[in-house]
PDB file of N, CA and C in Angstrom:
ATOM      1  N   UNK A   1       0.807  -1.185   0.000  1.00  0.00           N
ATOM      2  CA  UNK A   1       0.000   0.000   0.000  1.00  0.00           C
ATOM      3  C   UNK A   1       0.859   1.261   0.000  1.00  0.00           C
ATOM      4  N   UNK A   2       2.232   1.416   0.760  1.00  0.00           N
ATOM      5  CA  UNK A   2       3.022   2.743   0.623  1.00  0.00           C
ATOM      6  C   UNK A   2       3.448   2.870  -0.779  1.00  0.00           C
ATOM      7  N   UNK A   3       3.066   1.849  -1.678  1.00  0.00           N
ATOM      8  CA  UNK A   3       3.454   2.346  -3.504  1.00  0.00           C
ATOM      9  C   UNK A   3       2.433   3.410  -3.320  1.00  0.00           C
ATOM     10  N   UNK A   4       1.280   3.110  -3.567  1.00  0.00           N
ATOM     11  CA  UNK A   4       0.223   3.611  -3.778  1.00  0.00           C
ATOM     12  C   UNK A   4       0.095   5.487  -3.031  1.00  0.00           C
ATOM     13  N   UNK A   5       0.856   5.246  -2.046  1.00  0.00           N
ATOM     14  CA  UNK A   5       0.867   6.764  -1.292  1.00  0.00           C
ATOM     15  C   UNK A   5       2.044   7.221  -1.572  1.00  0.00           C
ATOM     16  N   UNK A   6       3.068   6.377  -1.915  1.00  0.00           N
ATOM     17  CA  UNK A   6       4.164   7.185  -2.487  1.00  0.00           C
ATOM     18  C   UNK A   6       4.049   8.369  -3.873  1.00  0.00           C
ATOM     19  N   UNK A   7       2.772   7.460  -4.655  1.00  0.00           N
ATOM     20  CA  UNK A   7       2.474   7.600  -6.061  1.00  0.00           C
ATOM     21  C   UNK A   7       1.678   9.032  -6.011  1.00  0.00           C
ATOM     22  N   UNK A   8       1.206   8.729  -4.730  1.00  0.00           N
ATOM     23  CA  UNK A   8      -0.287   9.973  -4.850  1.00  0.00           C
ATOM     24  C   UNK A   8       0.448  11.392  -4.273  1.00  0.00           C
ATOM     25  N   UNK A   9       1.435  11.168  -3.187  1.00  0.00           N
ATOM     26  CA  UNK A   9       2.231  12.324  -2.746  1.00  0.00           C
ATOM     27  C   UNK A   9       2.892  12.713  -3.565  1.00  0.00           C
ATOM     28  N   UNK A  10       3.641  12.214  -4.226  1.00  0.00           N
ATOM     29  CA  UNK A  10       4.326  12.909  -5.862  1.00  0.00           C
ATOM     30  C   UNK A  10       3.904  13.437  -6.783  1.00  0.00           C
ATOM     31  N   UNK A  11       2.453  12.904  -6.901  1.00  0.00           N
ATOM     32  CA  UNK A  11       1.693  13.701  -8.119  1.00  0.00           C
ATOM     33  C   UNK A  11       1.078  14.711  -7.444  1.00  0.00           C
ATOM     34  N   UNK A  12       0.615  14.790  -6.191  1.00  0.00           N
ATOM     35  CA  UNK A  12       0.547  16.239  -5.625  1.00  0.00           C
ATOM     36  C   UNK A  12       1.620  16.828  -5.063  1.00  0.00           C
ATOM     37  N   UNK A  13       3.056  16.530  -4.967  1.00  0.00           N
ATOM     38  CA  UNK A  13       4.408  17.636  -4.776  1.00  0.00           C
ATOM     39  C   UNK A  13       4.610  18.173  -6.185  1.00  0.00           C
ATOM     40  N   UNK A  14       4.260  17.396  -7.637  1.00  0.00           N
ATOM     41  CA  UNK A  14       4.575  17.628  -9.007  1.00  0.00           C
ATOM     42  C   UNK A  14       3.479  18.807  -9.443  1.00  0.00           C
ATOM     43  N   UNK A  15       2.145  18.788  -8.923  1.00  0.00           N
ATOM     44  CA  UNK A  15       1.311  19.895  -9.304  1.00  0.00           C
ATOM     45  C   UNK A  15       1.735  20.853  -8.340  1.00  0.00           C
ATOM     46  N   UNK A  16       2.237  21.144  -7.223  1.00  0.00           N
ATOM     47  CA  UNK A  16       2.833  22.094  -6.562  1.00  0.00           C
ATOM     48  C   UNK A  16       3.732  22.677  -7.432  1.00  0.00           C
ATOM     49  N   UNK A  17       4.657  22.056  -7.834  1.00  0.00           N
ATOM     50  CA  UNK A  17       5.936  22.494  -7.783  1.00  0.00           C
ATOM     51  C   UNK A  17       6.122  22.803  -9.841  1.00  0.00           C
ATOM     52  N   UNK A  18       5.210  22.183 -10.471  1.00  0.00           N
ATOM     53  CA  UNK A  18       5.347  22.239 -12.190  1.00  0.00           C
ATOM     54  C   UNK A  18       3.878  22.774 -12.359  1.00  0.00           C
ATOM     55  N   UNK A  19       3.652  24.011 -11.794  1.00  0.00           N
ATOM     56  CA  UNK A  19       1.974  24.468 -12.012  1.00  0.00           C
ATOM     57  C   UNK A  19       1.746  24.191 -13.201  1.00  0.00           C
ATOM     58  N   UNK A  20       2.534  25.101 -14.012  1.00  0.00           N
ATOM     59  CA  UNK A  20       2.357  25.351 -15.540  1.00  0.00           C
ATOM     60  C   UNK A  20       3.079  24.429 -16.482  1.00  0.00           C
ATOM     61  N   UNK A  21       3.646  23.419 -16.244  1.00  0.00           N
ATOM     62  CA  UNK A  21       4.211  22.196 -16.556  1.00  0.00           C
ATOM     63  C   UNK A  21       3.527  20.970 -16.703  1.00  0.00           C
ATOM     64  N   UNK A  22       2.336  21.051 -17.735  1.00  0.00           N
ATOM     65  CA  UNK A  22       1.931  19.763 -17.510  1.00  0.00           C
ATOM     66  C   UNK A  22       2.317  18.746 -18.441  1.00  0.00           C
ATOM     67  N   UNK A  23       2.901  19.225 -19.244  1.00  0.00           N
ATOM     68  CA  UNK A  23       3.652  17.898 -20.393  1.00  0.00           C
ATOM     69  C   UNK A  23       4.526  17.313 -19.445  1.00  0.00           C
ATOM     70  N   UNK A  24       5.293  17.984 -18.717  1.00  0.00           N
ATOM     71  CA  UNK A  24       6.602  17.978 -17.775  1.00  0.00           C
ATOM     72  C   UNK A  24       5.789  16.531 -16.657  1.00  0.00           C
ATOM     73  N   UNK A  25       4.873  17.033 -16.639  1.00  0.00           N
ATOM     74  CA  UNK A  25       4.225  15.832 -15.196  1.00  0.00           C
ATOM     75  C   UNK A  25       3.782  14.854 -15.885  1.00  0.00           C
ATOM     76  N   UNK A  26       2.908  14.929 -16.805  1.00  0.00           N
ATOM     77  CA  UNK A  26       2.986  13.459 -17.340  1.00  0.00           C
ATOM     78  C   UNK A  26       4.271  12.760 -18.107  1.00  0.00           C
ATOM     79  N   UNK A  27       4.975  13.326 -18.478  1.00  0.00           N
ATOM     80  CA  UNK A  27       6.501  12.381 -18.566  1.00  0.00           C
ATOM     81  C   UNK A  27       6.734  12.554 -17.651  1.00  0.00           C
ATOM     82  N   UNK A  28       6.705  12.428 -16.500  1.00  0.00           N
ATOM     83  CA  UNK A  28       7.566  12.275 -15.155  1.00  0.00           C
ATOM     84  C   UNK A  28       6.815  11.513 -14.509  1.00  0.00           C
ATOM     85  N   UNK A  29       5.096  11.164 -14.789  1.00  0.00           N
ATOM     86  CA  UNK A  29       4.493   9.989 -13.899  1.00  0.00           C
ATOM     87  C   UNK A  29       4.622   9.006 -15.146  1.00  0.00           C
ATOM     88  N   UNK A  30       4.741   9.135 -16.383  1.00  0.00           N
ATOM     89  CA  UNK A  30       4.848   7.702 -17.303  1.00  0.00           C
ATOM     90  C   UNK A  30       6.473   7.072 -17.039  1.00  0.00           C
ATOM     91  N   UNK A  31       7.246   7.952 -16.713  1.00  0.00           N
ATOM     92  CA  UNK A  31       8.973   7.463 -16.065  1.00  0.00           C
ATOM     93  C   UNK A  31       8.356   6.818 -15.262  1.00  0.00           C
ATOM     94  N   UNK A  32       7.784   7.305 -14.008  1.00  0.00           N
ATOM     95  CA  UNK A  32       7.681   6.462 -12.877  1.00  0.00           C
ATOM     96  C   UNK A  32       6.785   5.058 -12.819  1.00  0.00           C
ATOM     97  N   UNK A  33       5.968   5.007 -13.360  1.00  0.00           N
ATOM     98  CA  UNK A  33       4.762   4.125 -14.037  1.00  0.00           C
ATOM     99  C   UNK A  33       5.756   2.868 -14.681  1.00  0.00           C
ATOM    100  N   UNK A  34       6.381   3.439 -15.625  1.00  0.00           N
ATOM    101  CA  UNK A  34       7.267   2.335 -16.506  1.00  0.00           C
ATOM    102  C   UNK A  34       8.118   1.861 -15.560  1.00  0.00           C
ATOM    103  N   UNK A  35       8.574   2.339 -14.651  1.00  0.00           N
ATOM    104  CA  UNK A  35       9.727   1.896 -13.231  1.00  0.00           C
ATOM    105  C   UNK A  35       8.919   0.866 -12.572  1.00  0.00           C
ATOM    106  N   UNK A  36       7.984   1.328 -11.659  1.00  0.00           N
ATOM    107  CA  UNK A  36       7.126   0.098 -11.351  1.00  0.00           C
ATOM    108  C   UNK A  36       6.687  -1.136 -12.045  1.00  0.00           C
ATOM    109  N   UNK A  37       6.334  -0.753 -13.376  1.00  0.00           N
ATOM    110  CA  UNK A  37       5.851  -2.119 -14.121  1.00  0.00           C
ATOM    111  C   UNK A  37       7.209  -2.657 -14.310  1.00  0.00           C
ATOM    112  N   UNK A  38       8.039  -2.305 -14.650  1.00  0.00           N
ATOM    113  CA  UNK A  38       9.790  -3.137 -15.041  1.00  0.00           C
ATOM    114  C   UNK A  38      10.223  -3.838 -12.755  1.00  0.00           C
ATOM    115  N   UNK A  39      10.130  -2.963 -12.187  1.00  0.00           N
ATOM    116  CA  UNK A  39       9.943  -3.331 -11.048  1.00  0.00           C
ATOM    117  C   UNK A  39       8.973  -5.248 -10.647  1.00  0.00           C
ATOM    118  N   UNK A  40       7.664  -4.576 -10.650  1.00  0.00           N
ATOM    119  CA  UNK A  40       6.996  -5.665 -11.087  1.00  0.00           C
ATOM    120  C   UNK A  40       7.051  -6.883 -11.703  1.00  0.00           C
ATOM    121  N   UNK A  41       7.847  -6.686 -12.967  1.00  0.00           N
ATOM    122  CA  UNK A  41       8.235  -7.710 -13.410  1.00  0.00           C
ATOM    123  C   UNK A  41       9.095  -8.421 -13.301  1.00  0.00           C
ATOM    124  N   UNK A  42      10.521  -8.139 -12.648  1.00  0.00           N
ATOM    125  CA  UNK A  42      11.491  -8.328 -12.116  1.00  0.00           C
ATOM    126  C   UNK A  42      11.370  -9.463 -10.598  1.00  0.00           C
ATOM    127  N   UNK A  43      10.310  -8.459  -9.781  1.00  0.00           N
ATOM    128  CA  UNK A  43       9.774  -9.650  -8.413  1.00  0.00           C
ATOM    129  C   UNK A  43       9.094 -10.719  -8.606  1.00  0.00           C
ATOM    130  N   UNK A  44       8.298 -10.584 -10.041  1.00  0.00           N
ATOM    131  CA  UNK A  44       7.516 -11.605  -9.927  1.00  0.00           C
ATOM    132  C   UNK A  44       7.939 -12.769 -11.364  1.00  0.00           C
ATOM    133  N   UNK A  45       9.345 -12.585 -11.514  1.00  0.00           N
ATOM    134  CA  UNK A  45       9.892 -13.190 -12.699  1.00  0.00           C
ATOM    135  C   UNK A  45       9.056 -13.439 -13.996  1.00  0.00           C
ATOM    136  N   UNK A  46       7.672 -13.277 -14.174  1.00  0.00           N
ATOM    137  CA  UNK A  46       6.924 -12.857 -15.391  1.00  0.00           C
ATOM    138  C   UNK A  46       6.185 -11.980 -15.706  1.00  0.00           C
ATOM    139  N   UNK A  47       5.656 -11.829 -16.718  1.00  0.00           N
ATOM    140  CA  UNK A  47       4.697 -10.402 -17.295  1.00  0.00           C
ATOM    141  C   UNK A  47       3.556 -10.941 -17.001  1.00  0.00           C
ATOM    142  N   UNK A  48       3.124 -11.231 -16.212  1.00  0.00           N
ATOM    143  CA  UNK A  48       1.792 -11.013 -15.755  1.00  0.00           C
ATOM    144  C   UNK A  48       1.016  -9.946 -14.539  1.00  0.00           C
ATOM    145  N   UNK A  49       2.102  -9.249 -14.737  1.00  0.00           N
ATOM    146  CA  UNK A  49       1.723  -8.011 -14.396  1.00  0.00           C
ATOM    147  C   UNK A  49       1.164  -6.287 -15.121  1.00  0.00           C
ATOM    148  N   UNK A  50       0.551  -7.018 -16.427  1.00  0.00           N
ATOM    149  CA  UNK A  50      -0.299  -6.099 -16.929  1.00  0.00           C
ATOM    150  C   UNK A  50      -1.190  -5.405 -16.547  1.00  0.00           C
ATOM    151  N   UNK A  51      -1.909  -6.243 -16.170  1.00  0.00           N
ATOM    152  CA  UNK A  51      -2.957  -5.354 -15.263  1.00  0.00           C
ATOM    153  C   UNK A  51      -2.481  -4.438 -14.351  1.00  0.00           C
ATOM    154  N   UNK A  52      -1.680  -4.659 -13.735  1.00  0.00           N
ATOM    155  CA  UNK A  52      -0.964  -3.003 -12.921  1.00  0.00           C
ATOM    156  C   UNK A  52      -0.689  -2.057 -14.081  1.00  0.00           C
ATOM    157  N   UNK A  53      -0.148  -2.531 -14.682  1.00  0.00           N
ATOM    158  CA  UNK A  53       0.438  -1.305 -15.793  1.00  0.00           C
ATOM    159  C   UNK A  53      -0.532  -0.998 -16.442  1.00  0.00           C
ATOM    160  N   UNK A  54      -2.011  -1.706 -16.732  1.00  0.00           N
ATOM    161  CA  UNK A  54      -3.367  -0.563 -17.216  1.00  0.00           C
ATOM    162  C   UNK A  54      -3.901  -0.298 -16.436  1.00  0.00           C
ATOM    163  N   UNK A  55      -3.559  -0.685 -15.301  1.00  0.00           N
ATOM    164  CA  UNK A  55      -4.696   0.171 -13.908  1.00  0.00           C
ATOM    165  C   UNK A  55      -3.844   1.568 -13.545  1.00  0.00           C
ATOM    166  N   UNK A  56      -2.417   1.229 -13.861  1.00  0.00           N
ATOM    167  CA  UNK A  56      -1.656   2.913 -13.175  1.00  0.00           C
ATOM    168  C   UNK A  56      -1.973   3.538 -14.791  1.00  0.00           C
ATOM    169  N   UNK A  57      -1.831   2.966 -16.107  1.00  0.00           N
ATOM    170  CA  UNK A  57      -2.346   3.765 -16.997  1.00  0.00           C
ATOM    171  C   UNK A  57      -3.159   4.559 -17.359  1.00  0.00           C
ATOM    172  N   UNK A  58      -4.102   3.637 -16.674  1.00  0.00           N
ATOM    173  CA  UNK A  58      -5.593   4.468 -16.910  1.00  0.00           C
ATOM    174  C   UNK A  58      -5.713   5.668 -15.453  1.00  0.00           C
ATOM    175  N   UNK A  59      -5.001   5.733 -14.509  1.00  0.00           N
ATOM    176  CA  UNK A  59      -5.527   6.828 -13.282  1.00  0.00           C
ATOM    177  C   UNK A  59      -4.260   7.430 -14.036  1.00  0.00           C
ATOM    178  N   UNK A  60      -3.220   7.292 -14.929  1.00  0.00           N
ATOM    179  CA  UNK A  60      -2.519   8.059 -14.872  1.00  0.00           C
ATOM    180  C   UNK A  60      -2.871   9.370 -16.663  1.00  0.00           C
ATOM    181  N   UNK A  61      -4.066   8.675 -17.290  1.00  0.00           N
ATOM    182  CA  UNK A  61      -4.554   9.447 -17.943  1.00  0.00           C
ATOM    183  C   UNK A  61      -5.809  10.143 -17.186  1.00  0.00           C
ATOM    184  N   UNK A  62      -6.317   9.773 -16.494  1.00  0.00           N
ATOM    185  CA  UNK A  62      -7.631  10.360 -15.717  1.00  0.00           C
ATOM    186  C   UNK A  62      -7.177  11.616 -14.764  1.00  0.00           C
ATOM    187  N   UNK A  63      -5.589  11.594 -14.001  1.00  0.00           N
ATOM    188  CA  UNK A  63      -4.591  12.085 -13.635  1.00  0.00           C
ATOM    189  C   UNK A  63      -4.443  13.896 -14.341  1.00  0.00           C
ATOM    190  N   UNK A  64      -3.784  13.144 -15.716  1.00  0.00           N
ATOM    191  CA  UNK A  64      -3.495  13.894 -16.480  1.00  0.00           C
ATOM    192  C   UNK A  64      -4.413  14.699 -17.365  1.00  0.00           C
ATOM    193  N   UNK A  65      -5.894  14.131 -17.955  1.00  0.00           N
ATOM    194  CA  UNK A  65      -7.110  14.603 -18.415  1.00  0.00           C
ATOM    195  C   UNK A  65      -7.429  15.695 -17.441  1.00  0.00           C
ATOM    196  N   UNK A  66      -7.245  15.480 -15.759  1.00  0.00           N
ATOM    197  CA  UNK A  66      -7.817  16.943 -14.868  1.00  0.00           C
ATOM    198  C   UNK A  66      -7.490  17.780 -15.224  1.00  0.00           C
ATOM    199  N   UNK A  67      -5.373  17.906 -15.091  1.00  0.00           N
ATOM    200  CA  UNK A  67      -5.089  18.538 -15.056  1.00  0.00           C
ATOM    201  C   UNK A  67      -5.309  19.412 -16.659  1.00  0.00           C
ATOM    202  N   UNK A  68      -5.412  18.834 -17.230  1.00  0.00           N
ATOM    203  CA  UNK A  68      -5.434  19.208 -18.843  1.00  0.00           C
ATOM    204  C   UNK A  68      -7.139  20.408 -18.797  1.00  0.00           C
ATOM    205  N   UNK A  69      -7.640  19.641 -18.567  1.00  0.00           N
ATOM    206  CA  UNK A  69      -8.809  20.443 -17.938  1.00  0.00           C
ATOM    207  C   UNK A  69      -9.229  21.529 -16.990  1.00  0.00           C
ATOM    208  N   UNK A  70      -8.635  21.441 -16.128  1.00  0.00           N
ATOM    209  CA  UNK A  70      -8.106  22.482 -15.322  1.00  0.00           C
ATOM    210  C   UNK A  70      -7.252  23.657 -15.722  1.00  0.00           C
ATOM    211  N   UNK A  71      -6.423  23.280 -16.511  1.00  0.00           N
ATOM    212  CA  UNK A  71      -5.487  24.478 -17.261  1.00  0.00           C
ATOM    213  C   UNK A  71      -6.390  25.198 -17.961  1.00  0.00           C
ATOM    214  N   UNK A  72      -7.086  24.398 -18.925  1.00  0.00           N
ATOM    215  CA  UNK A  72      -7.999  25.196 -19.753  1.00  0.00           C
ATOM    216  C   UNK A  72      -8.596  25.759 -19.091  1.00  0.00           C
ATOM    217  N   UNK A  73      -9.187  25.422 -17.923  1.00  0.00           N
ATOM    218  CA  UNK A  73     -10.311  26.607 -17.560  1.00  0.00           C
ATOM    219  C   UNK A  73      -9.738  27.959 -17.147  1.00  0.00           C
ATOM    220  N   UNK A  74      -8.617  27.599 -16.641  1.00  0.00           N
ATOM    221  CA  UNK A  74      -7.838  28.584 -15.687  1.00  0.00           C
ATOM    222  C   UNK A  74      -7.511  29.624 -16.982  1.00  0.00           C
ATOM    223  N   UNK A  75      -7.063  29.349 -18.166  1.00  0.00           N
ATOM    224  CA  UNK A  75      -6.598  30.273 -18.964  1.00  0.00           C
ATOM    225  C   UNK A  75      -7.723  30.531 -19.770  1.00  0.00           C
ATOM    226  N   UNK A  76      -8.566  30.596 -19.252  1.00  0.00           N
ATOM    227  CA  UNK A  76     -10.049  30.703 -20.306  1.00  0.00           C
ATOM    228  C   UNK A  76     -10.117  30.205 -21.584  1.00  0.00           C
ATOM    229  N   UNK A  77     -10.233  29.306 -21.486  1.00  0.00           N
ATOM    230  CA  UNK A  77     -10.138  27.758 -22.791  1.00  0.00           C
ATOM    231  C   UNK A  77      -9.110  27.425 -23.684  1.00  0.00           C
ATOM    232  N   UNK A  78      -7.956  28.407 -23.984  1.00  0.00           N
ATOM    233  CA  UNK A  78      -6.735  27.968 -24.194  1.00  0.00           C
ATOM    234  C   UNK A  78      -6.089  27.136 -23.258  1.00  0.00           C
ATOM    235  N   UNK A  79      -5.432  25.875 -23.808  1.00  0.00           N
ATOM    236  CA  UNK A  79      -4.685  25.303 -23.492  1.00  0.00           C
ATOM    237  C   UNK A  79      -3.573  25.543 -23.495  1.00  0.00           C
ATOM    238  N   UNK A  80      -3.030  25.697 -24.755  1.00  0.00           N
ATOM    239  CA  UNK A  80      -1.725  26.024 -25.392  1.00  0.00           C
ATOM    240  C   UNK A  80      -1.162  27.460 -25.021  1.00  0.00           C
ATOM    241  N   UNK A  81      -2.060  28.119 -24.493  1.00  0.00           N
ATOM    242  CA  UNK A  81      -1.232  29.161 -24.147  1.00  0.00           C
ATOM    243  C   UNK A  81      -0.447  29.572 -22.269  1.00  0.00           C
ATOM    244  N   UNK A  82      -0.745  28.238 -22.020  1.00  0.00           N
ATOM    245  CA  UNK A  82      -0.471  28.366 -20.301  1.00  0.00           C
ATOM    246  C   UNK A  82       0.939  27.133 -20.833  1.00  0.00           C
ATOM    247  N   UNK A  83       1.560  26.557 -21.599  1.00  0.00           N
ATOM    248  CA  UNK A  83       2.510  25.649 -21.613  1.00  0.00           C
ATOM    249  C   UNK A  83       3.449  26.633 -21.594  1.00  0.00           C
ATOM    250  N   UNK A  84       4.813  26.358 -21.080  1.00  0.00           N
ATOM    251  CA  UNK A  84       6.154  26.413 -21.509  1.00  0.00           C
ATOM    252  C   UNK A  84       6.744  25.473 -21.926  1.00  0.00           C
ATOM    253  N   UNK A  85       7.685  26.472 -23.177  1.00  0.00           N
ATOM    254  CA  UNK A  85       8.403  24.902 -23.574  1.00  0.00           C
ATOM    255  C   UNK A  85       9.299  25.847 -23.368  1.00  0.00           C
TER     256      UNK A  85
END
C-alpha cells in the first residue's frame, strides 16, 4: 500500500511544484509508471503483471485529463497558451 501513497504524494508535490508544466508531469508519472511495471516484473519473474500497468495507466490518464482540464479553464479555454516549452 506505501506504492500507492508514495504515487499519490508525488503527483501532488509535481502539481505544486510544475503548475504550468503539464507535459513535464505526465513524462515524469509515465517514467515512474514504466519503473514500477519493469519493477513488477522483475519480483515476480513474469509479465503477468499487466494489469498493474493498465490500472496505473488508466488513473494516470484520468490524472493527467484533470489537469489538462483544469489548465484550460484557468486560462479561459486555451490550453496552449499556459505551456512552456
Amino acid at each position: 500500500m506505501a506504492i500507492f501513497e508514495i504515487i499519490f504524494f508525488s503527483g501532488i508535490m509535481m502539481v505544486m511544484f510544475f503548475d504550468h508544466h503539464y507535459l513535464l508531469i505526465l513524462l515524469i508519472l509515465e517514467l515512474i509508471l514504466m519503473s514500477i511495471f519493469l519493477l513488477l516484473c522483475l519480483i515476480s519473474y513474469t509479465f503477468e503483471s499487466f494489469i498493474f500497468l493498465f490500472m496505473f495507466l488508466v488513473l494516470e490518464g484520468a490524472f493527467g485529463l484533470s489537469i489538462l482540464l483544469f489548465g484550460t479553464r484557468m486560462s479561459g479555454g486555451d490550453f496552449f497558451s499556459k505551456i512552456s516549452f
